[in-house]
N, C-alpha and C. Protein backbone atom coordinates (compact mmCIF):
# COMPACT_ATOMS: atom_id res chain seq x y z
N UNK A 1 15.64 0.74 -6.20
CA UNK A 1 15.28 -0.65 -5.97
C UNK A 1 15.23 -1.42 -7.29
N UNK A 2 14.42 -0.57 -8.25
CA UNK A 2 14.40 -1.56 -9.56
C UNK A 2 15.94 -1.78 -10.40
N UNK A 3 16.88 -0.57 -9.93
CA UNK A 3 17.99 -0.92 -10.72
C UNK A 3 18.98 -2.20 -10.43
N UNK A 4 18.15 -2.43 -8.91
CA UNK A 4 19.04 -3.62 -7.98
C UNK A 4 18.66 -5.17 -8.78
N UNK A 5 17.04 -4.89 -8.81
CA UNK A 5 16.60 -6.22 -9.37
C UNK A 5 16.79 -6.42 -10.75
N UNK A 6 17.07 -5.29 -12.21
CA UNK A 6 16.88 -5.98 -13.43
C UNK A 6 19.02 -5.85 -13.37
N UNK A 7 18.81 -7.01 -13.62
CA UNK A 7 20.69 -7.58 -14.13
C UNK A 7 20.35 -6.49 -16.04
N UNK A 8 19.64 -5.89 -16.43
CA UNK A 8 19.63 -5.49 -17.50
C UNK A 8 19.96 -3.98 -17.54
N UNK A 9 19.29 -3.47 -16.35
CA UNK A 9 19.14 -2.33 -15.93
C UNK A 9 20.59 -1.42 -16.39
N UNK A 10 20.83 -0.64 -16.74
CA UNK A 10 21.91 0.49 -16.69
C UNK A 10 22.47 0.83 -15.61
N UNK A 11 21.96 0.62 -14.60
CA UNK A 11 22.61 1.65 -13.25
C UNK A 11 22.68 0.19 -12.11
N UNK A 12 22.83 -1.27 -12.88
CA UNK A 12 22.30 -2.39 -11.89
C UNK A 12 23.33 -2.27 -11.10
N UNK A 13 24.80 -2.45 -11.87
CA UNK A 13 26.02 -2.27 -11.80
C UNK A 13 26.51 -1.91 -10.26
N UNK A 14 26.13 -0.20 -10.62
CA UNK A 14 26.32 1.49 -10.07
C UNK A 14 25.40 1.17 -8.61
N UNK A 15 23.90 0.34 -8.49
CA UNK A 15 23.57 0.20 -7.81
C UNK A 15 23.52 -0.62 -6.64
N UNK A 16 24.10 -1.65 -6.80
CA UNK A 16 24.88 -2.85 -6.01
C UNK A 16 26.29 -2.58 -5.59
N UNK A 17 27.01 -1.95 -6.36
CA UNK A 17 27.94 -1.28 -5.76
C UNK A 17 27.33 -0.26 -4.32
N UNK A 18 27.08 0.52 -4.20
CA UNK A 18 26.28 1.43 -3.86
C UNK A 18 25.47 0.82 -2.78
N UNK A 19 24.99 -0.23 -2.92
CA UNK A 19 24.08 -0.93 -1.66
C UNK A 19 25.58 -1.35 -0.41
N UNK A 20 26.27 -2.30 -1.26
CA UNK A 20 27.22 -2.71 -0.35
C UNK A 20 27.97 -1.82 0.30
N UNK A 21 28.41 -0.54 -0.39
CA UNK A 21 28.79 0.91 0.61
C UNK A 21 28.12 1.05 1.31
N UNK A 22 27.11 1.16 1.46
CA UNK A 22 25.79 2.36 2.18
C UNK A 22 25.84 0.72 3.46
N UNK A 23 25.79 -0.41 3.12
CA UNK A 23 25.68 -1.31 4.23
C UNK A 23 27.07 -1.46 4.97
N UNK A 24 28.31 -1.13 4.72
CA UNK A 24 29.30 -1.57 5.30
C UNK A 24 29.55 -0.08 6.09
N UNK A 25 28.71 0.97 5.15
CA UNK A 25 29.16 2.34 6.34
C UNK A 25 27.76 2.37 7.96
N UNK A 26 27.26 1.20 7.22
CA UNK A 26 26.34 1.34 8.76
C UNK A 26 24.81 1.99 8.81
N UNK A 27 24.50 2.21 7.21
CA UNK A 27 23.54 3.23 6.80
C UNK A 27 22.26 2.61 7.47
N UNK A 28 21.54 3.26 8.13
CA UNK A 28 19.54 2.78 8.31
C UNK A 28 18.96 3.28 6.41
N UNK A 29 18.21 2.12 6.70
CA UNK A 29 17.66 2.66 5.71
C UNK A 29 16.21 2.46 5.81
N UNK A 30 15.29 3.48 5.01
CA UNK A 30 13.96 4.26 5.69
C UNK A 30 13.24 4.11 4.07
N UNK A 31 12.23 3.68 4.21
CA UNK A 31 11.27 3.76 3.29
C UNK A 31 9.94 4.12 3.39
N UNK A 32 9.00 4.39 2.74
CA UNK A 32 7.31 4.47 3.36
C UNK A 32 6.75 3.28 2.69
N UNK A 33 5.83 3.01 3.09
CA UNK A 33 4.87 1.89 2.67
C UNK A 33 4.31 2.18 1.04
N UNK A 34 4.98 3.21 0.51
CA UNK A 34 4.30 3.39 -0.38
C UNK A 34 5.41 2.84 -1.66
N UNK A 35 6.23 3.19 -1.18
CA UNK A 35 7.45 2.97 -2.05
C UNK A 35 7.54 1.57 -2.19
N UNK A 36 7.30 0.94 -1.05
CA UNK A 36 7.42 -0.60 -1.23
C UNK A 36 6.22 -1.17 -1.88
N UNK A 37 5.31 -0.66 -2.13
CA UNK A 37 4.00 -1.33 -3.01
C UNK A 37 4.60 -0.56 -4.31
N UNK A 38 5.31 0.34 -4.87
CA UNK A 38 5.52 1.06 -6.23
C UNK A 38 6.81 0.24 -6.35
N UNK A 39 7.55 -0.36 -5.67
CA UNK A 39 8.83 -1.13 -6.20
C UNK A 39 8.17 -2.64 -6.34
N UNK A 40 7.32 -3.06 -5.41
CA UNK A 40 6.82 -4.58 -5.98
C UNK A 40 6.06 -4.25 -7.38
N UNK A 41 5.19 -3.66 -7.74
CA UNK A 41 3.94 -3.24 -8.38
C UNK A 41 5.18 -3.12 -9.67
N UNK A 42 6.18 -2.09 -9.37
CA UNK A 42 7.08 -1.93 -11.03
C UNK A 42 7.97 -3.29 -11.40
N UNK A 43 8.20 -4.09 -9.98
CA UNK A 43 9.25 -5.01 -10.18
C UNK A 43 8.03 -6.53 -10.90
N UNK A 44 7.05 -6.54 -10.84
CA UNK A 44 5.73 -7.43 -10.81
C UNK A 44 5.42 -6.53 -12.44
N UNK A 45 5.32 -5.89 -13.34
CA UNK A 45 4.76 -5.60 -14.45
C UNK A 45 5.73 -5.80 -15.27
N UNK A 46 7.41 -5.82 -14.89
CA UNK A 46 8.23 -5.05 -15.88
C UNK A 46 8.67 -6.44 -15.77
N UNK A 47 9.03 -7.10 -14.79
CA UNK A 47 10.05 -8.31 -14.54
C UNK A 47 9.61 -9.85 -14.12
N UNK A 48 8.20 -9.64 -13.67
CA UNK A 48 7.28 -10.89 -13.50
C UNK A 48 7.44 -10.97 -11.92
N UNK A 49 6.38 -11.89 -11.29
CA UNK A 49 6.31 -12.64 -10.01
C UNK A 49 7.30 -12.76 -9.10
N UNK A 50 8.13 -13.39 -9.79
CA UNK A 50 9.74 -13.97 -9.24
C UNK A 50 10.34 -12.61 -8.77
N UNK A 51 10.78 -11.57 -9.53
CA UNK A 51 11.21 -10.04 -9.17
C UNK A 51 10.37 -9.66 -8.43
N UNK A 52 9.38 -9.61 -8.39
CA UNK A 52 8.04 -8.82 -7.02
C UNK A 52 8.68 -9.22 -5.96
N UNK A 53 8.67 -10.68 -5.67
CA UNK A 53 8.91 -11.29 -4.66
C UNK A 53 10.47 -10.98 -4.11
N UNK A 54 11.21 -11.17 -4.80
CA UNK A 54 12.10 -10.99 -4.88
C UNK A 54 12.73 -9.05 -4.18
N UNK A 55 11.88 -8.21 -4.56
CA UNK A 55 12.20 -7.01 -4.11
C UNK A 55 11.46 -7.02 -2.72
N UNK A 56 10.53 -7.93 -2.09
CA UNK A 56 10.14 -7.58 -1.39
C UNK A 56 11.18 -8.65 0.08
N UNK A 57 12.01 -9.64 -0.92
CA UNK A 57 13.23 -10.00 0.05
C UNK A 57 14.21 -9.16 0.43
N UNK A 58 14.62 -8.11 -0.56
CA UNK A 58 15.98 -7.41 -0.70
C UNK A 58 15.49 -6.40 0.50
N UNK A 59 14.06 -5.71 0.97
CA UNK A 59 13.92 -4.92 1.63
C UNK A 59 13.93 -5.80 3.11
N UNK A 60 13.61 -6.71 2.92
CA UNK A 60 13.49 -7.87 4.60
C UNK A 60 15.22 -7.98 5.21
N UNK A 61 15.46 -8.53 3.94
CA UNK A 61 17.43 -8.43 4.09
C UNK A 61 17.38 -6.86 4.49
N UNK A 62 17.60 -5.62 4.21
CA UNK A 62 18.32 -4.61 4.37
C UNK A 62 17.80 -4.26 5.93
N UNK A 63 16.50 -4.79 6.49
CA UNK A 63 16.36 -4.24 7.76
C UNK A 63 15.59 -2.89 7.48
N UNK A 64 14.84 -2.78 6.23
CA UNK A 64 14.48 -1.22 6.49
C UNK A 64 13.57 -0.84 7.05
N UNK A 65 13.25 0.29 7.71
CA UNK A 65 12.18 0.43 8.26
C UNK A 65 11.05 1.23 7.67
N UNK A 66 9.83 0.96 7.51
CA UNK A 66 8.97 0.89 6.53
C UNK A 66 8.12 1.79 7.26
N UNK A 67 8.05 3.32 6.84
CA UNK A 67 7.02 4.02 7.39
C UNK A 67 5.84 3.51 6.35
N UNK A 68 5.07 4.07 7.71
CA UNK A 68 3.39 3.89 7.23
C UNK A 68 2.42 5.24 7.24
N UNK A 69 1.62 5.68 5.73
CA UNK A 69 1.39 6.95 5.85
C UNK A 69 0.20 7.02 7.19
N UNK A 70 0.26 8.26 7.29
CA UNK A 70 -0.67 8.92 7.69
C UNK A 70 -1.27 10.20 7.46
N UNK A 71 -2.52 10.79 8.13
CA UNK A 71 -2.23 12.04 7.70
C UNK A 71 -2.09 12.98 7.32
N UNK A 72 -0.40 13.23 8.45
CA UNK A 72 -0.14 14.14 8.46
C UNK A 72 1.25 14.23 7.70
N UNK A 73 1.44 12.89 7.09
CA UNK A 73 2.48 12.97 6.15
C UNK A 73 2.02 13.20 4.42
N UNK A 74 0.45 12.45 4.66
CA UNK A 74 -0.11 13.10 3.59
C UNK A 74 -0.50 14.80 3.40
N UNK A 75 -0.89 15.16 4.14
CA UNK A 75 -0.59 16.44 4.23
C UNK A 75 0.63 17.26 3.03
N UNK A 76 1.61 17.05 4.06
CA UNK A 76 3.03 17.65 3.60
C UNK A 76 2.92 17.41 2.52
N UNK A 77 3.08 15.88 1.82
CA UNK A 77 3.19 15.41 0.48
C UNK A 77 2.42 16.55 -0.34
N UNK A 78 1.06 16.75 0.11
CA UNK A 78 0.33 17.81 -0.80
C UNK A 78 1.02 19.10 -0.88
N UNK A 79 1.66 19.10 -0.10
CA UNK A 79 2.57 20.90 -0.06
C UNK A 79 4.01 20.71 -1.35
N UNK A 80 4.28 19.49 -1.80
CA UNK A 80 4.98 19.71 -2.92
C UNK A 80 4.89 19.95 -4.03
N UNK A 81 2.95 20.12 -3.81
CA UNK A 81 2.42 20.20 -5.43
C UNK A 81 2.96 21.46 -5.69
N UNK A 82 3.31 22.41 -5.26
CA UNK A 82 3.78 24.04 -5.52
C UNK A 82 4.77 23.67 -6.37
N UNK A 83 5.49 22.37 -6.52
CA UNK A 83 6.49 22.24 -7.51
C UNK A 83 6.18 21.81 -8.46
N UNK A 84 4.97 21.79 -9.41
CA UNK A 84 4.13 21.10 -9.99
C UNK A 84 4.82 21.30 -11.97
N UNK A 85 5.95 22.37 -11.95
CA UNK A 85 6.73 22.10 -12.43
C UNK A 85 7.46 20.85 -13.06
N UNK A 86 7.81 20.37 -11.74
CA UNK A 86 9.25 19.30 -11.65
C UNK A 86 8.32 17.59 -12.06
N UNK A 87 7.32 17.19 -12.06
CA UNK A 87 7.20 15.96 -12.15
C UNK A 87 7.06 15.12 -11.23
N UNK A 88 7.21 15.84 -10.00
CA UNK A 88 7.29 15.07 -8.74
C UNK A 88 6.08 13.59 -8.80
N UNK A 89 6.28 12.55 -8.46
CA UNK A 89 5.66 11.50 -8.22
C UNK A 89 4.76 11.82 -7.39
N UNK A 90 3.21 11.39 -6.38
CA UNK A 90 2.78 11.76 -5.19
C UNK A 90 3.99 10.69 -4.38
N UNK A 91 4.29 9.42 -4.67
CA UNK A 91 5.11 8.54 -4.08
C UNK A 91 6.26 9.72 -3.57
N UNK A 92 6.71 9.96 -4.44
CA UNK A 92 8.02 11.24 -4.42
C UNK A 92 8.12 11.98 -3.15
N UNK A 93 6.92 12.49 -3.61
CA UNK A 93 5.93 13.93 -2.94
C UNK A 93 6.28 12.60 -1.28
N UNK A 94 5.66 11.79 -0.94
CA UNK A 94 5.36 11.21 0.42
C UNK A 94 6.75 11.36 1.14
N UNK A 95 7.56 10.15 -0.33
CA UNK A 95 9.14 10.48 0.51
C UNK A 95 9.65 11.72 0.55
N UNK A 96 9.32 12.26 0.06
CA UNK A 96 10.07 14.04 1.06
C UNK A 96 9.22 14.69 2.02
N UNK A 97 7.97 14.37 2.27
CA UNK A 97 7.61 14.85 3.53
C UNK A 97 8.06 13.97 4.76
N UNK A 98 8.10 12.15 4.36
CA UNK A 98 9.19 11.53 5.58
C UNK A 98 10.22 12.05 5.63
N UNK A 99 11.23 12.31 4.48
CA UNK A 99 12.32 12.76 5.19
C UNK A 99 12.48 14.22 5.89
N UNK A 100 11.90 15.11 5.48
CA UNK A 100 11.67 15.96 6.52
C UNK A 100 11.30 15.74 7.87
N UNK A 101 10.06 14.80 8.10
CA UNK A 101 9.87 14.82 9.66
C UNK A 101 11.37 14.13 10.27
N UNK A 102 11.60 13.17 9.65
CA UNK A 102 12.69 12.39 10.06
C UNK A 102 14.02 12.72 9.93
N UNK A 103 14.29 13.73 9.48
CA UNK A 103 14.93 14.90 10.03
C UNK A 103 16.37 14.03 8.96
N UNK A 104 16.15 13.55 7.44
CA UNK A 104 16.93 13.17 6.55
C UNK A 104 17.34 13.62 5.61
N UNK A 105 18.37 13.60 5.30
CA UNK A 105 18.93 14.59 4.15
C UNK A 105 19.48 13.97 2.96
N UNK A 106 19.91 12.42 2.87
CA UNK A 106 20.61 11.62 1.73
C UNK A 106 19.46 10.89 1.47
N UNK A 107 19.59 10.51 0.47
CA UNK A 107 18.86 9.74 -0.44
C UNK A 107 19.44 8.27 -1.37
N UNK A 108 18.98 7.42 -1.56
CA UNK A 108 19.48 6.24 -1.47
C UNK A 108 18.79 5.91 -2.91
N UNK A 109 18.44 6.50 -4.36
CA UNK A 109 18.03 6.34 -5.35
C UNK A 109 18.33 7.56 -6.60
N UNK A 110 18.12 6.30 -7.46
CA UNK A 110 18.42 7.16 -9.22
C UNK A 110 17.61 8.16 -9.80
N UNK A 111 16.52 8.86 -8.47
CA UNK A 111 15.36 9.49 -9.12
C UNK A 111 16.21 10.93 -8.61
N UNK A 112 16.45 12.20 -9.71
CA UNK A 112 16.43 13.37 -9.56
C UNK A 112 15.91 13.76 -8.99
N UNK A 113 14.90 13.85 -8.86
CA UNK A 113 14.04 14.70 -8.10
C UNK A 113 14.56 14.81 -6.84
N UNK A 114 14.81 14.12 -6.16
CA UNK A 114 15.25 14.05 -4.59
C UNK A 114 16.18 15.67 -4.54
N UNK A 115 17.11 15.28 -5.46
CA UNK A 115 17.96 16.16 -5.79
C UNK A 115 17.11 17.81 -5.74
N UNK A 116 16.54 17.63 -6.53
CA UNK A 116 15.10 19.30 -7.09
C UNK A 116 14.76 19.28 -5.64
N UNK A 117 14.28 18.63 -5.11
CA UNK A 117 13.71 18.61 -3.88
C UNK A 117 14.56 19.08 -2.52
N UNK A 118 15.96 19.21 -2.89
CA UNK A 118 16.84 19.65 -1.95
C UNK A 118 17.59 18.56 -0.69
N UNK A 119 17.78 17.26 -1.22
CA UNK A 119 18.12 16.44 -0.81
C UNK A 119 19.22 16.03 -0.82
N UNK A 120 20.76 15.60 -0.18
CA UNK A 120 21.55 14.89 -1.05
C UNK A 120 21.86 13.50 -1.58
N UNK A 121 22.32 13.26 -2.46
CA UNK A 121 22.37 11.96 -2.76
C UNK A 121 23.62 10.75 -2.01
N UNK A 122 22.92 10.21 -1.60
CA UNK A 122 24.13 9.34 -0.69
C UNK A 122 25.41 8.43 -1.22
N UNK A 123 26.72 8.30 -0.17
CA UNK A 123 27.63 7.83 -1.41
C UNK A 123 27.41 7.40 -2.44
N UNK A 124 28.00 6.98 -3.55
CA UNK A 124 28.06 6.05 -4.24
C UNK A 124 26.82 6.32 -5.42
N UNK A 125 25.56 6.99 -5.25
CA UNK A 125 24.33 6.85 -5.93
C UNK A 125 24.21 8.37 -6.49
């Protein structure tokens, strides 16, 4: 998300490319509630007001659907600490216990981990 909003970004490019694939192949796209307060919250410290707001249009445009924790997704999330290795985010940690229940396997971001986590990365990203 943040590589979409900074025009400065390294991967802004790579990532807008990449949005417009993933939308013309028909992709859903799935987020948790958590991710969307850690993309306003990074897009609001790093980029100001205007970008907060602004990321919280790009997710209204894409149609995504915005899980909400609970839980028993918190739960799971705690079962990735065994990787306590890797760096995992708890944010991280949440999105891979959604995509497990939700039975998902691509991933739609520049964060490795997804990858460590046994995920694949979806066209283009």
């Amino acid at each position: 998300m943040f590589a979409l909003l900074d025009a400065d970004d390294a991967a802004h490019g790579r990532a807008h490319r990449a949005l417009l694939d993933l939308r013309e192949r028909g992709a859903t796209f799935v987020c948790s509630d958590h991710v969307v307060a850690e993309a306003y919250t990074l897009a609001r410290v790093r980029l100001g007001w205007s970008a907060a707001q602004d990321a919280l249009a790009v997710i209204d445009a894409l149609t995504v659907r915005i899980m909400r924790g609970n839980p028993k997704i918190m739960t799971a999330a705690r079962g990735f600490s065994a990787w306590s290795d890797q760096g995992f985010s708890f944010v991280d940690c949440i999105s891979f216990a959604w995509m497990q229940e939700l039975g998902i396997v691509a991933f739609a971001s520049f964060d490795r981990h997804f990858l460590t986590a046994g995920f694949k990365a979806a066209p283009g990203v």
